[in-house]
C-alpha atoms as a PDB file:
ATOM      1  CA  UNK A   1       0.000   0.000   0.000  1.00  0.00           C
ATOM      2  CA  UNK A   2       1.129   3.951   0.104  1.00  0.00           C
ATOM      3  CA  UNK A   3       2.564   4.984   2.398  1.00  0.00           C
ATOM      4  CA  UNK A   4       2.365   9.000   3.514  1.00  0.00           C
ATOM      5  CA  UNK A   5       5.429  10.124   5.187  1.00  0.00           C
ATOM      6  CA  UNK A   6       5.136  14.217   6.822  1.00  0.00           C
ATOM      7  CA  UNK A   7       7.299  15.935   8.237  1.00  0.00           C
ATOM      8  CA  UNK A   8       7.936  19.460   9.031  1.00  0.00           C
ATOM      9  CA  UNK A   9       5.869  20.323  12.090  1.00  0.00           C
ATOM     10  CA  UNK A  10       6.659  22.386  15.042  1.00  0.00           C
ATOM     11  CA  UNK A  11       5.975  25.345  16.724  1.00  0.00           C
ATOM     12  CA  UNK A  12       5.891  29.200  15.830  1.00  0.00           C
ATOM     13  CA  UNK A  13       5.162  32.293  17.202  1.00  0.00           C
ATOM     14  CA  UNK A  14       2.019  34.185  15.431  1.00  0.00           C
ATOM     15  CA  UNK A  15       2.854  35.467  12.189  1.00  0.00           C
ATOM     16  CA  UNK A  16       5.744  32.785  11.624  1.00  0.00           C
ATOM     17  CA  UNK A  17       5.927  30.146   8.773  1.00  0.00           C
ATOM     18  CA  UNK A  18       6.419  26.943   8.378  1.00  0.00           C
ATOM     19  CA  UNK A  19       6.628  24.175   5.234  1.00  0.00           C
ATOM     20  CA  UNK A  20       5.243  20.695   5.933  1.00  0.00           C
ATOM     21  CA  UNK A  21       6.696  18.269   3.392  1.00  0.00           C
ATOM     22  CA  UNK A  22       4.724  14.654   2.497  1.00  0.00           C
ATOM     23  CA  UNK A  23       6.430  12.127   0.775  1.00  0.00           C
ATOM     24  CA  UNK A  24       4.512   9.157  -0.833  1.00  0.00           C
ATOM     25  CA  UNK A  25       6.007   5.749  -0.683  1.00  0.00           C
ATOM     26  CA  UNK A  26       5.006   2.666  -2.524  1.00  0.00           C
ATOM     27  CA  UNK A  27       2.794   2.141  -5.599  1.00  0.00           C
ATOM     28  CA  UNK A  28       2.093   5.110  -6.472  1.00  0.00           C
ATOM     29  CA  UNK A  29      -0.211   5.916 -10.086  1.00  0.00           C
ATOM     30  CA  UNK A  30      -0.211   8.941 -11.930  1.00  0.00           C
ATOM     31  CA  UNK A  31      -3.202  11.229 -11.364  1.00  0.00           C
ATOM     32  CA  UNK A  32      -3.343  10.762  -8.071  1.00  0.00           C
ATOM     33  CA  UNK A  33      -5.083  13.622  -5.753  1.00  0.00           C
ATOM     34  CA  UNK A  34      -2.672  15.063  -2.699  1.00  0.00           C
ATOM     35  CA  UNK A  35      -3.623  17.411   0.044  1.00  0.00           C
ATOM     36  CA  UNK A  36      -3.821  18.506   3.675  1.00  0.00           C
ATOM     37  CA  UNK A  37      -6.344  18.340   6.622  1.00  0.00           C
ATOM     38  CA  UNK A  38      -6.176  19.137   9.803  1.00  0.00           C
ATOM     39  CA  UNK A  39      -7.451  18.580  13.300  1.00  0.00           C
ATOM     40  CA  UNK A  40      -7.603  20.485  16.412  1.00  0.00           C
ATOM     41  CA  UNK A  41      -7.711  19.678  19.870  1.00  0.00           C
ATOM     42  CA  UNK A  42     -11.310  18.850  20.313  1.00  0.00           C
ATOM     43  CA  UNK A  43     -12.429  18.932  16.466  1.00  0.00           C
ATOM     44  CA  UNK A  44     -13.447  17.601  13.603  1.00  0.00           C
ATOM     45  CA  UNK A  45     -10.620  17.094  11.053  1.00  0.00           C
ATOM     46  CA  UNK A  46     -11.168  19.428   8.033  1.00  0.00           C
ATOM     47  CA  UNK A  47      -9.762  20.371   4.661  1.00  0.00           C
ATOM     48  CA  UNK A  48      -7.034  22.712   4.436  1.00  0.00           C
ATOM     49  CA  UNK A  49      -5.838  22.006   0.935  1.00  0.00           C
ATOM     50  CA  UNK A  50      -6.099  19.935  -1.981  1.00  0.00           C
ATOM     51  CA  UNK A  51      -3.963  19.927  -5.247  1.00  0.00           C
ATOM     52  CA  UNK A  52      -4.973  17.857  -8.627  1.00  0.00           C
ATOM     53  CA  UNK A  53      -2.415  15.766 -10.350  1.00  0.00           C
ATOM     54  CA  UNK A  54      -2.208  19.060 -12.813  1.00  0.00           C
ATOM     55  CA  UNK A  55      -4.571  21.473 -11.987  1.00  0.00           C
ATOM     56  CA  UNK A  56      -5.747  24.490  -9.490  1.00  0.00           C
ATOM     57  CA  UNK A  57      -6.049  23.616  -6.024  1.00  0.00           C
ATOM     58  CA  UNK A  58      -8.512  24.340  -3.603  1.00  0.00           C
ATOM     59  CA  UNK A  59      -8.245  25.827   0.050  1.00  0.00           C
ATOM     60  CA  UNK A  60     -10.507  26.090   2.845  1.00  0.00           C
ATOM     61  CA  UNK A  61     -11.171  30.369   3.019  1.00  0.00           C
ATOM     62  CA  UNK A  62      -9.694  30.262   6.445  1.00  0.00           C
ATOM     63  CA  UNK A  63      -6.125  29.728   4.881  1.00  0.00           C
ATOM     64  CA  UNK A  64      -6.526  31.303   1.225  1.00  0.00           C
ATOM     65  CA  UNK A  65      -3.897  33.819   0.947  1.00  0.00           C
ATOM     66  CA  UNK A  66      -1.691  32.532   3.657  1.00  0.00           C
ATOM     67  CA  UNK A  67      -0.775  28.518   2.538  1.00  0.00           C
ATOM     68  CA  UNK A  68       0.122  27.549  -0.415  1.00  0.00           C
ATOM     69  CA  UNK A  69       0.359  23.676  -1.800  1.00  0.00           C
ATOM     70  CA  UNK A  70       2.480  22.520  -4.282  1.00  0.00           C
ATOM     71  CA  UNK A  71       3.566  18.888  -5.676  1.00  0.00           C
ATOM     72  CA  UNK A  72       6.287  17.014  -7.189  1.00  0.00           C
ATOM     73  CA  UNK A  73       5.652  14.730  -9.397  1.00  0.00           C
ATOM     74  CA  UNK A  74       8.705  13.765  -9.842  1.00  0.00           C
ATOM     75  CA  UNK A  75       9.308  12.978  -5.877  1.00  0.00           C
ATOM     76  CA  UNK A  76       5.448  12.131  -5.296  1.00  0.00           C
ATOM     77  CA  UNK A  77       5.734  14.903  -2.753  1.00  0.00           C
ATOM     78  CA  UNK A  78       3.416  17.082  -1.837  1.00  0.00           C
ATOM     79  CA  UNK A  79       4.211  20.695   0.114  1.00  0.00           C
ATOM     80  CA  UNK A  80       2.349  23.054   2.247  1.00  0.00           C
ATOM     81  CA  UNK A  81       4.089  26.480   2.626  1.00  0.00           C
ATOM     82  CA  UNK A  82       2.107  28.141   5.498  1.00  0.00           C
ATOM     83  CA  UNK A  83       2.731  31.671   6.300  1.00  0.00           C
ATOM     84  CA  UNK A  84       1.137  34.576   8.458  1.00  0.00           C
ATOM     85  CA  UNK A  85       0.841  31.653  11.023  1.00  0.00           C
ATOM     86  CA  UNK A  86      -2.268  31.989  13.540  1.00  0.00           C
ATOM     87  CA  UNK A  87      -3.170  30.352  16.705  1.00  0.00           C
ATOM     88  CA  UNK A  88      -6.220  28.917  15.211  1.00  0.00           C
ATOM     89  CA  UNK A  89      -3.938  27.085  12.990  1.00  0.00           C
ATOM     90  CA  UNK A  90      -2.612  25.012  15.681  1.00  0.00           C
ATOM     91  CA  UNK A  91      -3.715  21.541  14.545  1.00  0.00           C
ATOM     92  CA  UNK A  92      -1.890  17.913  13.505  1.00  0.00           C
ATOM     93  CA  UNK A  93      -1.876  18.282   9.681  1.00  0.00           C
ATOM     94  CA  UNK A  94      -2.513  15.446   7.982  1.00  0.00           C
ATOM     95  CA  UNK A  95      -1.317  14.214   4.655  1.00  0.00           C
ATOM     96  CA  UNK A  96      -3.903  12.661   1.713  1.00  0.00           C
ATOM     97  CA  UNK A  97      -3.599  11.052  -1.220  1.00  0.00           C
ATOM     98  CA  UNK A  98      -6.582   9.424  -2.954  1.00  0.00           C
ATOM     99  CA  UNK A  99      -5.982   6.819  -5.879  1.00  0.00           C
ATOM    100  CA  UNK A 100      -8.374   5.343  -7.851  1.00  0.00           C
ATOM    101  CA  UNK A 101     -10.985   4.183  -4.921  1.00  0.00           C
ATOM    102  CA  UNK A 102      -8.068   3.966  -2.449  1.00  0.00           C
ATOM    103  CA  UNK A 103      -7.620   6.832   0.353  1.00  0.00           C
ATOM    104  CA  UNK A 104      -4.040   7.357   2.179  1.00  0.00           C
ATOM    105  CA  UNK A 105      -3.630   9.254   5.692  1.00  0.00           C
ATOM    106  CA  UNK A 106      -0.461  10.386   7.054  1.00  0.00           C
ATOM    107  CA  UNK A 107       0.741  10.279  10.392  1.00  0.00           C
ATOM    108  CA  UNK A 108       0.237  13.604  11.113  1.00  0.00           C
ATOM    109  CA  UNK A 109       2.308  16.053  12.017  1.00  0.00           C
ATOM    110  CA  UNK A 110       2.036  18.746  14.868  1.00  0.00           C
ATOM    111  CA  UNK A 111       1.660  22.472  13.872  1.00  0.00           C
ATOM    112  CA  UNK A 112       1.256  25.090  17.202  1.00  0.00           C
ATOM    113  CA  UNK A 113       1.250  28.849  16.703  1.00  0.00           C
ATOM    114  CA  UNK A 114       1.294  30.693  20.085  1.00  0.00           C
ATOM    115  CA  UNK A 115       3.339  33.042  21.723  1.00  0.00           C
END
């Protein structure tokens, strides 16, 4: 099976960045689906990014104009460049890849934004 290996995490003051890192290990198909979620203490997990194989991605409004994801293909690695850093971002950001009918979950990896 895939296997999602993050890493990256740690912890920021408000306003810091950070760049979470996911590599994909195994079989691994073309025009597969990467992306982030998160989950905070207490929550439900929820979307914080999604890139296409080759097209736009999508973010939750809550980070637009502060995160960025990017992939390559070449590495099967995706990337989450998170800037302007917030407390409310404090979460364990997980990794996805969907393939075919298959779903893949990272780890997680520990994000906390305080001061």
């Amino acid at each position: 099976q895939v296997h999602l290996v993050e890493s990256g995490g740690g912890l920021v003051q408000p306003g810091g960045s950070l760049r979470l890192s996911c590599a994909a290990l195994g079989t691994i198909f073309r025009g597969n689906l990467m992306g982030w979620y998160r989950q905070a203490p207490g929550m439900e997990r929820e979307l914080v990014a999604t890139s296409p194989w080759d097209g736009t991605p999508n973010y939750a409004d809550s980070v637009k104009g502060r995160f960025t994801i990017s992939r390559d293909n070449a590495k099967n690695t995706v990337y989450l460049q998170m800037n302007s850093l917030k407390p409310d971002d404090t979460a364990v950001y997980y990794c996805y890849q969907r393939q075919f009918v298959r779903d893949y979950w990272g780890q997680g990896t520990q994000v906390t934004v305080s001061s």
